[in-house]
N, C-alpha and C. Protein backbone atom coordinates (compact mmCIF):
# COMPACT_ATOMS: atom_id res chain seq x y z
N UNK A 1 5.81 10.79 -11.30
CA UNK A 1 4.42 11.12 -11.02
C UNK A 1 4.20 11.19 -9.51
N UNK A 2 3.74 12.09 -9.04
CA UNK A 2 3.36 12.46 -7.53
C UNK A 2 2.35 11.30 -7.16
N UNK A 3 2.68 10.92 -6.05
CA UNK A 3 1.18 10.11 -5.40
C UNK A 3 0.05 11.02 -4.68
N UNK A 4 -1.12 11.30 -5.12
CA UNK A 4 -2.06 12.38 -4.20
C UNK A 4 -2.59 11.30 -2.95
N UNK A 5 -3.15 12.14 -1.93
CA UNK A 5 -3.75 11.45 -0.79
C UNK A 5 -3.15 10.76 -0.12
N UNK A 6 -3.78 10.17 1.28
CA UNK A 6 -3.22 9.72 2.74
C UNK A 6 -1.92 8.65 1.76
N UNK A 7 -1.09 8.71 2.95
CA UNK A 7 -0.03 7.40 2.33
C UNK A 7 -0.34 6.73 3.57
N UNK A 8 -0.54 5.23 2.99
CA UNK A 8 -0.83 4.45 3.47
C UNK A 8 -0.08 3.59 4.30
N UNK A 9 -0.25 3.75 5.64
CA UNK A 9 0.70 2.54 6.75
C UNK A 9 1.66 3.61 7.08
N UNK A 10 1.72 5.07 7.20
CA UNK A 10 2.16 6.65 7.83
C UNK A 10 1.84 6.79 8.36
N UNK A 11 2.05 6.48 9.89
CA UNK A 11 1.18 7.13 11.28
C UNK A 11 1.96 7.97 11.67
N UNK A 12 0.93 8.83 12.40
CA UNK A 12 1.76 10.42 12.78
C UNK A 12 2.80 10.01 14.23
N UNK A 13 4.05 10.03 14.22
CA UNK A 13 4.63 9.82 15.15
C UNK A 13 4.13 10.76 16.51
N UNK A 14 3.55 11.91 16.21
CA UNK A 14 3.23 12.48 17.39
C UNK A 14 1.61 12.26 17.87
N UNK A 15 0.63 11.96 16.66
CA UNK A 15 -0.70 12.18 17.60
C UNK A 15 -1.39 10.32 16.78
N UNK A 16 -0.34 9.61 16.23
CA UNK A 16 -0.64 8.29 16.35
C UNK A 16 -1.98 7.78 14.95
N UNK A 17 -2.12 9.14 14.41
CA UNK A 17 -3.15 8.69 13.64
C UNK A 17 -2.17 8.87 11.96
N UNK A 18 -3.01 7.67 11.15
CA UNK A 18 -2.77 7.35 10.04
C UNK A 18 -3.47 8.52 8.86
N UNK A 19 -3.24 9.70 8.79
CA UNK A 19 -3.44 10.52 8.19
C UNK A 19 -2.62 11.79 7.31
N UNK A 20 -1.77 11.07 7.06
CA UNK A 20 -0.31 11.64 6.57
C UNK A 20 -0.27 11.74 4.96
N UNK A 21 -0.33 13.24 4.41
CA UNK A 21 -0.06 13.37 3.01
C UNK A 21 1.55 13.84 2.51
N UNK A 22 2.21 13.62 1.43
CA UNK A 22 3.38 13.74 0.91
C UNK A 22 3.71 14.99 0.99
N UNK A 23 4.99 15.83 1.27
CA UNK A 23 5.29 17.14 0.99
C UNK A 23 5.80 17.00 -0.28
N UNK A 24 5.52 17.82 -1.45
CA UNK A 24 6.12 18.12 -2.78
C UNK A 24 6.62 18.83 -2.43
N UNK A 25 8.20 19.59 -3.36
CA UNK A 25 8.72 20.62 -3.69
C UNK A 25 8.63 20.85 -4.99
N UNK A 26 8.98 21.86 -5.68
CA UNK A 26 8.97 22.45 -7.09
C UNK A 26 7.94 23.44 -7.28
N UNK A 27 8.39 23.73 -8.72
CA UNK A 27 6.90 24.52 -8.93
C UNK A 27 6.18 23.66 -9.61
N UNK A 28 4.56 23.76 -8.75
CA UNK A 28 3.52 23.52 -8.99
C UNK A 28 2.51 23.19 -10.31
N UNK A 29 2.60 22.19 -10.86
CA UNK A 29 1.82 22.52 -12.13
C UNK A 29 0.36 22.59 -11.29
N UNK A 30 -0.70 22.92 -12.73
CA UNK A 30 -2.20 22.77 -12.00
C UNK A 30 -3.07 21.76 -11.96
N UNK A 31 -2.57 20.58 -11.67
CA UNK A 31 -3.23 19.55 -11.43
C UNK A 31 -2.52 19.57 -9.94
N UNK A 32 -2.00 19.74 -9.45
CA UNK A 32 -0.90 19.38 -8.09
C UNK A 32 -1.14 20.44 -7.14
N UNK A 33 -1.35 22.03 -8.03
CA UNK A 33 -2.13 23.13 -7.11
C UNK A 33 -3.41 22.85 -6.78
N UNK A 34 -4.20 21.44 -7.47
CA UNK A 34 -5.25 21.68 -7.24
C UNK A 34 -5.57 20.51 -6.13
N UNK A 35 -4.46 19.47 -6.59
CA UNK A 35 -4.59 18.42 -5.37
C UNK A 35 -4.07 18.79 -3.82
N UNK A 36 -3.54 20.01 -3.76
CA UNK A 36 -2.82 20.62 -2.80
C UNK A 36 -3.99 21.50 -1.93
N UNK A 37 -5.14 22.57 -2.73
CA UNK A 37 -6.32 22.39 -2.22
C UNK A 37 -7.32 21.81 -1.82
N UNK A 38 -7.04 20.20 -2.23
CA UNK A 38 -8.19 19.43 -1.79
C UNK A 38 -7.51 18.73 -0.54
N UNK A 39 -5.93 19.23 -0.11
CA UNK A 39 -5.47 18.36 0.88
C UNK A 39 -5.17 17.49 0.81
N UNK A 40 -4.74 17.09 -0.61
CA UNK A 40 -4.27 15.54 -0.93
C UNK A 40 -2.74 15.79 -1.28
N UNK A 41 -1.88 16.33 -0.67
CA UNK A 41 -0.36 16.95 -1.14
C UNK A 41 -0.44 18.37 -0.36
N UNK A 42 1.27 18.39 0.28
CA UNK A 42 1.62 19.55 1.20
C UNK A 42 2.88 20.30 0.14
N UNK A 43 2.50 21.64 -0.28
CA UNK A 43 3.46 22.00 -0.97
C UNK A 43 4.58 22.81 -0.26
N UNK A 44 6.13 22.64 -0.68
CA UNK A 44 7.17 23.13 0.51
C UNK A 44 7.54 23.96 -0.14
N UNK A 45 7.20 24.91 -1.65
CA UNK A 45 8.18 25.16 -2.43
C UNK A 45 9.33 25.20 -3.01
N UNK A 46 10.26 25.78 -3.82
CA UNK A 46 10.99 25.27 -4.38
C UNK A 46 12.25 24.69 -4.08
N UNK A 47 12.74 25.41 -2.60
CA UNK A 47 13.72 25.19 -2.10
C UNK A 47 14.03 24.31 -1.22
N UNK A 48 14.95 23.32 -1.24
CA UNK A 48 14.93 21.62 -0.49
C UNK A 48 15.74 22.25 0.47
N UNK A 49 15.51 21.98 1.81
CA UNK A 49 16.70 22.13 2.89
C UNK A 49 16.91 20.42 2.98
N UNK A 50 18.05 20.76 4.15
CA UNK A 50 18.80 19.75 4.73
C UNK A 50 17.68 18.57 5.25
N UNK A 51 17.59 17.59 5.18
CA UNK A 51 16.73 16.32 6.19
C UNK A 51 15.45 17.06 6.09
N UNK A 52 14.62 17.70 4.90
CA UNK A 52 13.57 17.99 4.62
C UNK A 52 12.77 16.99 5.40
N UNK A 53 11.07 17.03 5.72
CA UNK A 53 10.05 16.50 5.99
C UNK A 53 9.96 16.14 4.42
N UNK A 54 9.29 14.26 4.80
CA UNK A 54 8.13 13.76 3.41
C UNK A 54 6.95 13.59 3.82
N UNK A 55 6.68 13.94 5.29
CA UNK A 55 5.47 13.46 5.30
C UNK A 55 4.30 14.99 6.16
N UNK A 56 3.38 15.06 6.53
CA UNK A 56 3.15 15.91 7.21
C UNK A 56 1.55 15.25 7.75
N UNK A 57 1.19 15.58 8.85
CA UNK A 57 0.22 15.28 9.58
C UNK A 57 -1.09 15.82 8.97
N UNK A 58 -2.12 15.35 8.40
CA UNK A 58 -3.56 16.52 8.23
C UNK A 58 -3.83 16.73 9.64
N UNK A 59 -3.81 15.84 10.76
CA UNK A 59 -4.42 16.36 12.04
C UNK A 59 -3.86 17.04 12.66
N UNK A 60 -2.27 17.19 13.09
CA UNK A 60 -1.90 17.49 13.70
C UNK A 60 -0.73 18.48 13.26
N UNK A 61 -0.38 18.46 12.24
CA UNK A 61 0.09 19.65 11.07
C UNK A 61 1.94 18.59 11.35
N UNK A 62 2.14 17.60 12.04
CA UNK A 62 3.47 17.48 12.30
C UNK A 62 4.29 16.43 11.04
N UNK A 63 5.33 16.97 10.94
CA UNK A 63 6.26 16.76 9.64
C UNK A 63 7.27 15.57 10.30
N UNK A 64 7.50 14.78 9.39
CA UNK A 64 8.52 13.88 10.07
C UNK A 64 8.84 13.14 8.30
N UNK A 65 10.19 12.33 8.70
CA UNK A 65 10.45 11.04 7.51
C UNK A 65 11.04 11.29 6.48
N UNK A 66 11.34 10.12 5.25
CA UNK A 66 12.01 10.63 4.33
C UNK A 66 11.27 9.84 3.04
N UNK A 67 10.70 9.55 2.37
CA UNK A 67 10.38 8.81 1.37
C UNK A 67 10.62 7.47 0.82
N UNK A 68 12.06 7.52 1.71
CA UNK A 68 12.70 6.17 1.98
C UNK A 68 12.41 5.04 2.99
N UNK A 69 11.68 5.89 4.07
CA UNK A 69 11.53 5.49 4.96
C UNK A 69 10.54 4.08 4.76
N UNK A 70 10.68 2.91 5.83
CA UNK A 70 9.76 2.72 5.81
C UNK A 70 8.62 2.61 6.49
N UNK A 71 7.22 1.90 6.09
CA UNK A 71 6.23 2.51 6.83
C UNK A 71 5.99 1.68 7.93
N UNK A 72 5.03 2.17 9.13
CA UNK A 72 4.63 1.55 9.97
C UNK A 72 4.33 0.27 10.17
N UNK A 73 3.29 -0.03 9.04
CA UNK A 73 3.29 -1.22 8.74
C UNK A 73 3.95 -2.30 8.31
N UNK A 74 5.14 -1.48 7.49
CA UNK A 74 6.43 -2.30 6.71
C UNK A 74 7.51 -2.61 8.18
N UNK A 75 7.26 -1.82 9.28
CA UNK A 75 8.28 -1.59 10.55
C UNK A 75 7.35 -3.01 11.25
N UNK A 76 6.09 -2.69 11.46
CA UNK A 76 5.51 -4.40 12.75
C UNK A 76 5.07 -5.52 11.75
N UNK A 77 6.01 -5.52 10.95
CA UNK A 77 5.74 -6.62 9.59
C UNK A 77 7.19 -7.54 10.54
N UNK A 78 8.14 -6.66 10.11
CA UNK A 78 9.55 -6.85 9.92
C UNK A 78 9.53 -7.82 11.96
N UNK A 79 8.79 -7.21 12.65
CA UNK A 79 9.06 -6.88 13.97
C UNK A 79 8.51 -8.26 14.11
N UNK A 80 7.39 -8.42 13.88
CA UNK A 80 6.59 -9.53 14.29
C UNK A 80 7.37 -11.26 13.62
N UNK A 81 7.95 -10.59 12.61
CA UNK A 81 8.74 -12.26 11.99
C UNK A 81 10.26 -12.19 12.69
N UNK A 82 10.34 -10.93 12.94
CA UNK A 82 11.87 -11.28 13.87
C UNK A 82 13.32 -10.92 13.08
N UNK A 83 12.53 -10.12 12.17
CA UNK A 83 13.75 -9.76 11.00
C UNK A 83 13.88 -8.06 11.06
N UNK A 84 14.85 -7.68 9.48
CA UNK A 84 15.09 -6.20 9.48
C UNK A 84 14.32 -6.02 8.36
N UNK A 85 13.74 -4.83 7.91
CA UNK A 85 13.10 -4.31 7.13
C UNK A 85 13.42 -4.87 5.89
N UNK A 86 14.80 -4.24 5.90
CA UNK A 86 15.54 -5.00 4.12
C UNK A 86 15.40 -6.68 4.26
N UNK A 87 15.69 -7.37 5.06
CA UNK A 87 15.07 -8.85 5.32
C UNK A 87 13.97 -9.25 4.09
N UNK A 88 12.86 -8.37 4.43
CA UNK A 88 11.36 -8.55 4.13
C UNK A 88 11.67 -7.84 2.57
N UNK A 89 12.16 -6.93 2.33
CA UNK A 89 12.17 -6.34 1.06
C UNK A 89 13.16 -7.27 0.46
N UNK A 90 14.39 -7.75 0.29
CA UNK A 90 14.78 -8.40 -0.48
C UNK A 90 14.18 -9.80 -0.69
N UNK A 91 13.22 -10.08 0.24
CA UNK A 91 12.51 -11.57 -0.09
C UNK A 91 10.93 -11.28 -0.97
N UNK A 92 10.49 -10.66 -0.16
CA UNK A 92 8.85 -10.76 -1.06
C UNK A 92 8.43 -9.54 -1.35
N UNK A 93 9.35 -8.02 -1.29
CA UNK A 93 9.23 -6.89 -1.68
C UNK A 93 8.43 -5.61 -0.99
N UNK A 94 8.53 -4.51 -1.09
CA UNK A 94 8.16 -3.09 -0.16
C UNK A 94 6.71 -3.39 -0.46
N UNK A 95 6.04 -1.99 -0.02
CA UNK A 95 4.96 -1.51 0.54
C UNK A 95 3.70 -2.54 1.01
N UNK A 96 4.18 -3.51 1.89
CA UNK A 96 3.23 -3.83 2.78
C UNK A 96 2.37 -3.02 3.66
N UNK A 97 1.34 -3.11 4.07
CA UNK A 97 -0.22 -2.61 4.78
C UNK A 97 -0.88 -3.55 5.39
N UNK A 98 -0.54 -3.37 6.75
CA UNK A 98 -1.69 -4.41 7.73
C UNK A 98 -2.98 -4.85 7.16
N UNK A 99 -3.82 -5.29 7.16
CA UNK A 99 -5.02 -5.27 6.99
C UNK A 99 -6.43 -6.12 8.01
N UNK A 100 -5.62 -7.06 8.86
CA UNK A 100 -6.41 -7.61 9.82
C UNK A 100 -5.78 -8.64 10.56
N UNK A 101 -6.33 -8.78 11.32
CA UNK A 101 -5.99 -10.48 12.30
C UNK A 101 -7.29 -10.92 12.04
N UNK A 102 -6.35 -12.19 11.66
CA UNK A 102 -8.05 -13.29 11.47
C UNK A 102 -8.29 -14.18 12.90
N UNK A 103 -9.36 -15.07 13.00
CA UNK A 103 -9.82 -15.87 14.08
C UNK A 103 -8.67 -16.29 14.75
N UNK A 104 -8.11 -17.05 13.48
CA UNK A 104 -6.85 -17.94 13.93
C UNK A 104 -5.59 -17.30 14.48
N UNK A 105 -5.62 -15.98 14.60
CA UNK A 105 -3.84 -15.25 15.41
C UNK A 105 -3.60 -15.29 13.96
N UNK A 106 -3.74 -14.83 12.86
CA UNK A 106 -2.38 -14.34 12.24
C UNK A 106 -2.98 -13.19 11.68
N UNK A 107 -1.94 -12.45 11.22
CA UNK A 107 -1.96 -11.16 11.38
C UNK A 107 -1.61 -10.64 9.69
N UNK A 108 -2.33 -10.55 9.21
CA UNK A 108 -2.39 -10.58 7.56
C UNK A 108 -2.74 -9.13 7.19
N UNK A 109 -0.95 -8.79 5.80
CA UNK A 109 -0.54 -7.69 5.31
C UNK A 109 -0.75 -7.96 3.88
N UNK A 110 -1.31 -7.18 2.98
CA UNK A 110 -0.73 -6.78 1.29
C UNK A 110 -0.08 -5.85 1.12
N UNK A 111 0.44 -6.31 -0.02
CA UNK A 111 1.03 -5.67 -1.19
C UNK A 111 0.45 -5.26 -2.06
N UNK A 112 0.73 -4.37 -3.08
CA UNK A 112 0.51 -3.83 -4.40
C UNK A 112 -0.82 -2.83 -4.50
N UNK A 113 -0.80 -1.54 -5.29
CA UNK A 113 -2.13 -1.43 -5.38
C UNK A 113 -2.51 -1.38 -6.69
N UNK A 114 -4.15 -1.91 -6.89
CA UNK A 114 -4.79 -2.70 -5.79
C UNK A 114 -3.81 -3.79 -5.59
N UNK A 115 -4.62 -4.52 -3.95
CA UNK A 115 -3.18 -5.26 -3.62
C UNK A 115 -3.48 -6.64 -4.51
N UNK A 116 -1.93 -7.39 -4.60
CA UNK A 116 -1.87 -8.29 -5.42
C UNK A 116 -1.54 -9.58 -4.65
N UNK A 117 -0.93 -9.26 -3.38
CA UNK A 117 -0.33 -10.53 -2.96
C UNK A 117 -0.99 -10.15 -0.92
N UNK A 118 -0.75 -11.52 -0.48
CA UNK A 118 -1.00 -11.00 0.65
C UNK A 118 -0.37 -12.08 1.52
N UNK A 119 0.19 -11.54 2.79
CA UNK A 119 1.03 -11.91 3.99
C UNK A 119 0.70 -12.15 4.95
N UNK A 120 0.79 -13.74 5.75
CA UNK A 120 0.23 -13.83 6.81
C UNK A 120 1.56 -14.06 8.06
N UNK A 121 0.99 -13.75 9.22
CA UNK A 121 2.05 -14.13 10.19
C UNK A 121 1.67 -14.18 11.48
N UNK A 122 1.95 -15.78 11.63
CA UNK A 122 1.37 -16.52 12.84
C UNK A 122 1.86 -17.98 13.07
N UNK A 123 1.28 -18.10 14.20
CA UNK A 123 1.75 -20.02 14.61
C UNK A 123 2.90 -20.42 13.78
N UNK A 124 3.52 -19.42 14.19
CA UNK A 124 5.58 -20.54 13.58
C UNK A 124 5.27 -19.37 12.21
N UNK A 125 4.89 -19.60 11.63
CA UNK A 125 5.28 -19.54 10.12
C UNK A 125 4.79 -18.38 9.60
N UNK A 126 4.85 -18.09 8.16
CA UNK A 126 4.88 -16.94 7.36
C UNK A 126 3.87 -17.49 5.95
N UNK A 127 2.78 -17.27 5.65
CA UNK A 127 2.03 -17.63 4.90
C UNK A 127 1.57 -16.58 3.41
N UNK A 128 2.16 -16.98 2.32
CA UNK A 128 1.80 -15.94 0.96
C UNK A 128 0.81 -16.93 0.77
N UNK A 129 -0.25 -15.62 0.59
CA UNK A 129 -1.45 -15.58 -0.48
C UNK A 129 -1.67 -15.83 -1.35
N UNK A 130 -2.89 -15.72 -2.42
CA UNK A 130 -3.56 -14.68 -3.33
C UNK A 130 -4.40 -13.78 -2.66
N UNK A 131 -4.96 -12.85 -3.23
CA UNK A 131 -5.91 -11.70 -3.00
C UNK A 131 -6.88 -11.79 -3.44
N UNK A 132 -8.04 -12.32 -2.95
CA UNK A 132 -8.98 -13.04 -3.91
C UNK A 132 -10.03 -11.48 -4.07
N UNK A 133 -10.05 -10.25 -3.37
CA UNK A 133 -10.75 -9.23 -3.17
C UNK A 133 -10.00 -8.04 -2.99
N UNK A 134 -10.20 -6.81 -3.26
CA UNK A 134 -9.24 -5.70 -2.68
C UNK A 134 -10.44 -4.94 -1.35
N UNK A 135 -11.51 -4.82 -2.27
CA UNK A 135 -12.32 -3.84 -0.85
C UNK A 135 -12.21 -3.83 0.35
N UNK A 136 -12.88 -5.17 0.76
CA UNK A 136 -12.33 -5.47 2.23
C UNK A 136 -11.50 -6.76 2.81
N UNK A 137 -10.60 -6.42 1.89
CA UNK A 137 -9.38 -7.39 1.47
C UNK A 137 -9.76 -9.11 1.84
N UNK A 138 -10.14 -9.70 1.35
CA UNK A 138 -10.16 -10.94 1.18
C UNK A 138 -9.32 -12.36 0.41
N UNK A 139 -9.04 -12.82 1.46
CA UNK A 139 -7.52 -13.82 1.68
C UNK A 139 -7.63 -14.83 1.28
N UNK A 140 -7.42 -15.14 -0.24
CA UNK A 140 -7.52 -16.66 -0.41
C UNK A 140 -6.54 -17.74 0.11
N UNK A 141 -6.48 -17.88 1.67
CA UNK A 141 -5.46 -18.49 2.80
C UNK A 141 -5.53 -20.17 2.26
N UNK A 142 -6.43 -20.21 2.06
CA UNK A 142 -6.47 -22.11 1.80
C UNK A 142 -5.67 -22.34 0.84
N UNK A 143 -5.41 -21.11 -0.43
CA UNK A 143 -4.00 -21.76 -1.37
C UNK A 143 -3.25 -21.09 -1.40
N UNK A 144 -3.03 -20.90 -0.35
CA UNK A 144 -1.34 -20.22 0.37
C UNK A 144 -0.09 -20.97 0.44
N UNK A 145 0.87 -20.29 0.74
CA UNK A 145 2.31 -21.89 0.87
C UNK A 145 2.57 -20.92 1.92
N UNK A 146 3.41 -21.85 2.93
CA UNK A 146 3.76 -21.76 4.42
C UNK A 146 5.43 -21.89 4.13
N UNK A 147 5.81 -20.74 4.55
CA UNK A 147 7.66 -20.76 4.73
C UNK A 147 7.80 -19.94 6.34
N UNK A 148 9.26 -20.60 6.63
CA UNK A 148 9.59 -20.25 8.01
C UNK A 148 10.39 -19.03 7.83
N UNK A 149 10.82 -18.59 9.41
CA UNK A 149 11.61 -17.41 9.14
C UNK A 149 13.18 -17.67 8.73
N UNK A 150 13.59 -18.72 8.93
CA UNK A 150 14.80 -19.33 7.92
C UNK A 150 14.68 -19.63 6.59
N UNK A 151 13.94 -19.69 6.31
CA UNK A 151 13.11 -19.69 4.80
C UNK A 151 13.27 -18.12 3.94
N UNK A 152 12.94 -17.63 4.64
CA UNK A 152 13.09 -15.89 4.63
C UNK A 152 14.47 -15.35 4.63
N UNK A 153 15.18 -15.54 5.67
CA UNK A 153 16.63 -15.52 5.84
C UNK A 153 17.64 -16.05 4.79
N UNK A 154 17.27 -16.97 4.32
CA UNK A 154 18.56 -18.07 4.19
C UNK A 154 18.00 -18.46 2.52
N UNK A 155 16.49 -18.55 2.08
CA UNK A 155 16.25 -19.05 0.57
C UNK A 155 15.45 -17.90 0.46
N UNK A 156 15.77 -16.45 0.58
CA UNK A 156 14.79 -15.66 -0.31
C UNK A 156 13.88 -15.60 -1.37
N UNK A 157 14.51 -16.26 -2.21
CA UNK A 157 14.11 -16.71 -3.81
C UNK A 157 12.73 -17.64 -3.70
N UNK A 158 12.43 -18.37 -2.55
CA UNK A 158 11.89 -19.24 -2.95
C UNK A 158 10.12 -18.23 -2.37
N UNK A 159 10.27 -17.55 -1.60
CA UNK A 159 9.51 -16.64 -1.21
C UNK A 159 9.39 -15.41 -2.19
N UNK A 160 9.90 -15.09 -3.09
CA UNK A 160 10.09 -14.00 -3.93
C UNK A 160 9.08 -15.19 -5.38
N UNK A 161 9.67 -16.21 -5.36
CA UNK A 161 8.88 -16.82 -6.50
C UNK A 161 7.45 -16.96 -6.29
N UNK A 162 6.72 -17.15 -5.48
CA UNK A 162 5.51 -17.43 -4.63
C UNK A 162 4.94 -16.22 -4.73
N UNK A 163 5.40 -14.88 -4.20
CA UNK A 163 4.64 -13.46 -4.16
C UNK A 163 4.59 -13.27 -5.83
N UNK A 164 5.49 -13.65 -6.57
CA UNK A 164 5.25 -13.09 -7.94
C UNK A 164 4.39 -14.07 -8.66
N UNK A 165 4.25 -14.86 -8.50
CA UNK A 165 3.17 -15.66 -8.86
C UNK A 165 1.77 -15.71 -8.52
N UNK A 166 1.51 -15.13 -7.25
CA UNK A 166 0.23 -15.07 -6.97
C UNK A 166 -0.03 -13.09 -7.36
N UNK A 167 0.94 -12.50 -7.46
CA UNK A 167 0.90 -11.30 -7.95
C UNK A 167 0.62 -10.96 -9.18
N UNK A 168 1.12 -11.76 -10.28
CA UNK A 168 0.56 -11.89 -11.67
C UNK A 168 -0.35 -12.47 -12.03
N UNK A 169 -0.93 -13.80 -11.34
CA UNK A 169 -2.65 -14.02 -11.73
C UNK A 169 -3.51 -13.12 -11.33
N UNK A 170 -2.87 -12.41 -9.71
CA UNK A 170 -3.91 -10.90 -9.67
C UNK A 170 -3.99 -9.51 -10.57
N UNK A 171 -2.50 -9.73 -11.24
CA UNK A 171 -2.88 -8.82 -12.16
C UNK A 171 -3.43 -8.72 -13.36
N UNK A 172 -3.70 -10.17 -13.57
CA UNK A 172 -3.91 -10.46 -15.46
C UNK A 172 -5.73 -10.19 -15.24
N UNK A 173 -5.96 -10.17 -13.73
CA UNK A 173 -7.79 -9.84 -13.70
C UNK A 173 -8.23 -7.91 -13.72
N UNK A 174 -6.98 -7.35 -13.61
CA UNK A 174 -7.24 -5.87 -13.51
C UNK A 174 -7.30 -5.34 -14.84
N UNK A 175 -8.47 -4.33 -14.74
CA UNK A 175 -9.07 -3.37 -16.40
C UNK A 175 -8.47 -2.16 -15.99
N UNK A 176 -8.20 -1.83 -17.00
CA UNK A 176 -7.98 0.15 -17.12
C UNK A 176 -9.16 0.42 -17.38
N UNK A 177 -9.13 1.32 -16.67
CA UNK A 177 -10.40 2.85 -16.72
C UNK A 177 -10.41 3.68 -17.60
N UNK A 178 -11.32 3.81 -18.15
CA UNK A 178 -11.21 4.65 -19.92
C UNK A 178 -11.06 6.30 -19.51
N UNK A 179 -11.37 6.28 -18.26
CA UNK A 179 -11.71 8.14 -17.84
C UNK A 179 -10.21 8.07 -17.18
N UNK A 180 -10.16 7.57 -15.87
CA UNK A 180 -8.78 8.15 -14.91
C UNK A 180 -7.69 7.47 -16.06
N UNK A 181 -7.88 6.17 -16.80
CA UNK A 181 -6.35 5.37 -16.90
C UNK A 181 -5.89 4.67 -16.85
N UNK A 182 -6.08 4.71 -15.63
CA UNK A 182 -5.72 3.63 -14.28
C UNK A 182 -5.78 2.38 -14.37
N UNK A 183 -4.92 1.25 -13.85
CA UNK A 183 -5.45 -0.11 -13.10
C UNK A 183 -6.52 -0.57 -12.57
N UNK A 184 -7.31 -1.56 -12.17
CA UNK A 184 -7.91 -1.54 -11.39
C UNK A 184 -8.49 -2.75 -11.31
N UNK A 185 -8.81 -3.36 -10.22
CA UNK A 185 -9.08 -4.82 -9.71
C UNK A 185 -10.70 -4.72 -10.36
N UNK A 186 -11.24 -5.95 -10.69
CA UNK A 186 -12.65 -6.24 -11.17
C UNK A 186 -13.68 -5.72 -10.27
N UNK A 187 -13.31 -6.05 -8.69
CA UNK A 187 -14.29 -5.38 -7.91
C UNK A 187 -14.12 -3.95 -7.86
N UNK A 188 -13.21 -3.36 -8.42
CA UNK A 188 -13.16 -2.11 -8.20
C UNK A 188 -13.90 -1.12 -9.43
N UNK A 189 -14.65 -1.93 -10.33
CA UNK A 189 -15.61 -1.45 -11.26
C UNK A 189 -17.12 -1.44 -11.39
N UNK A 190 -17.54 -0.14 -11.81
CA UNK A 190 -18.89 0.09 -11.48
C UNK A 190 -19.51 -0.63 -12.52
N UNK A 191 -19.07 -0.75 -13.40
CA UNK A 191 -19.85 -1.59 -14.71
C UNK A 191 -20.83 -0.32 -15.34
N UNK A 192 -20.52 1.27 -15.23
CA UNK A 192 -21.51 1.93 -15.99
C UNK A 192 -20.21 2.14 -16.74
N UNK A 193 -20.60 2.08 -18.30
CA UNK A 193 -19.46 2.60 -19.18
C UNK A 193 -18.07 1.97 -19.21
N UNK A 194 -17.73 0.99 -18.15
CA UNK A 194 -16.58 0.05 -17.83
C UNK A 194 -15.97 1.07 -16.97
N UNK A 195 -16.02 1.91 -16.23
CA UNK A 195 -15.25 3.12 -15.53
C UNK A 195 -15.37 2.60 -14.04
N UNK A 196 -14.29 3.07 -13.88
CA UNK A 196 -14.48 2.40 -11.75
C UNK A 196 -15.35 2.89 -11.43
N UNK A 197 -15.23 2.69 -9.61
CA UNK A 197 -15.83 3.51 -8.91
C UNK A 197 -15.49 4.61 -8.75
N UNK A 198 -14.86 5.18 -9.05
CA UNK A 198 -14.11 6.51 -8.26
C UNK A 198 -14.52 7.25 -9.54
N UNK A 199 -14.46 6.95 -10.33
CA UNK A 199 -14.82 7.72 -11.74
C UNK A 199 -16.36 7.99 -12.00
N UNK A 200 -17.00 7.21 -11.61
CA UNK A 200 -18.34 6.87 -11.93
C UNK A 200 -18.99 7.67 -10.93
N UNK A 201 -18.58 7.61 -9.94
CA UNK A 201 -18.87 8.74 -8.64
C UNK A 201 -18.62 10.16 -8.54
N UNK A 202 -17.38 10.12 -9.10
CA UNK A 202 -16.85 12.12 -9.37
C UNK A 202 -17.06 12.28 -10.71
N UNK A 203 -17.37 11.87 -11.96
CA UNK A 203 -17.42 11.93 -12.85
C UNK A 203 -18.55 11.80 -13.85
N UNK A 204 -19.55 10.72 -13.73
CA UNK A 204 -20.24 10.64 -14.02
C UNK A 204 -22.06 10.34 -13.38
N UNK A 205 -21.61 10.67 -11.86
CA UNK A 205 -22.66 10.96 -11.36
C UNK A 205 -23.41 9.76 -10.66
N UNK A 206 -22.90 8.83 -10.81
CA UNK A 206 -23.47 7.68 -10.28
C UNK A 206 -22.91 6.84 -9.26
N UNK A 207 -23.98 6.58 -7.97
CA UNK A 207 -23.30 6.42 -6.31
C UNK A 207 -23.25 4.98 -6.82
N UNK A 208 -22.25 4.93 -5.79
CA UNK A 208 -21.68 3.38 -5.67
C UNK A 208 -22.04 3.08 -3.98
């Protein structure tokens, strides 16, 4: 299944802004021609060259990356604890996303969408979450557990047990959407008809 719209924690290596949609190849069905007119997907047609572009700029039209890659955010995750990318992925897993610095200096990333787990990093240590909110991501930090970056290094597992645990009480609170399908965190429902927001807004007419 294609992902439509910005990918998240993709900054344009040349003009610095986070506005980067996926290049597809193939032929086109019409749900994908149509997400391709709304600018949510860059179509390359059918033919793959060598070190193809995955990503492409809306602002600045510039192509870079590979799908593999990882993202910006997954890169000053890795940077800031002092490790390598795969470090961070074989301990508490991919697609991390900045999301703020709090009062205190640390510098807090999620996971999952909506996100499920969340990452802090500051004063010595490395702090997993819960996600007590997705909107404007809210950090339930007070029942967090604190591991070091040898902790990370050296007992992966014990950091991998912690993200999946606070990842599955966030997920046992998410409803499917009777219209899109979809997942979706409790705050992320309009309560008309049980349908999100996003549904309830393009679909059935009612602002959120």
């Amino acid at each position: 299944m294609v992902e439509y719209g910005v990918v998240r924690g993709q900054v344009c290596p040349e003009c610095g802004v986070e506005d980067a949609v996926r290049v597809v190849h193939g032929m086109p069905t019409a749900e994908l021609a149509l997400a391709a007119e709304r600018g949510l997907v860059a179509l390359a047609g059918c033919i793959v060259f060598e070190d193809q572009a995955a990503f492409v700029c809306r602002g600045c039209s510039h192509e870079w990356g590979s799908h593999d890659d990882p993202t910006t955010d997954e890169r000053e995750l890795a940077d800031l604890l002092g490790v390598g990318v795969e470090d961070v992925v074989r301990a508490v897993g991919a697609g991390w996303r900045r999301v703020s610095l709090d009062d205190a200096g640390v510098d807090w990333f999620v996971s999952g969408e909506p996100a499920q787990v969340a990452l802090g990093v500051g004063l010595g240590t490395l702090t997993l979450a819960p996600v007590a909110a997705a909107g404007d991501v809210e950090v339930a930090w007070d029942q967090g557990r604190s591991f070091s970056r040898d902790d990370l290094l050296c007992s992966p597992g014990w950091l991998a047990a912690a993200a999946d645990e606070f990842a599955r009480a966030r997920r046992r609170s998410f409803r499917w959407c009777p219209t899109c399908r979809r997942p979706h965190a409790p705050e992320d429902f309009s309560g008309y008809r049980g349908v999100c927001n996003d549904c309830a807004g393009r679909h059935h007419g009612i602002d959120r």
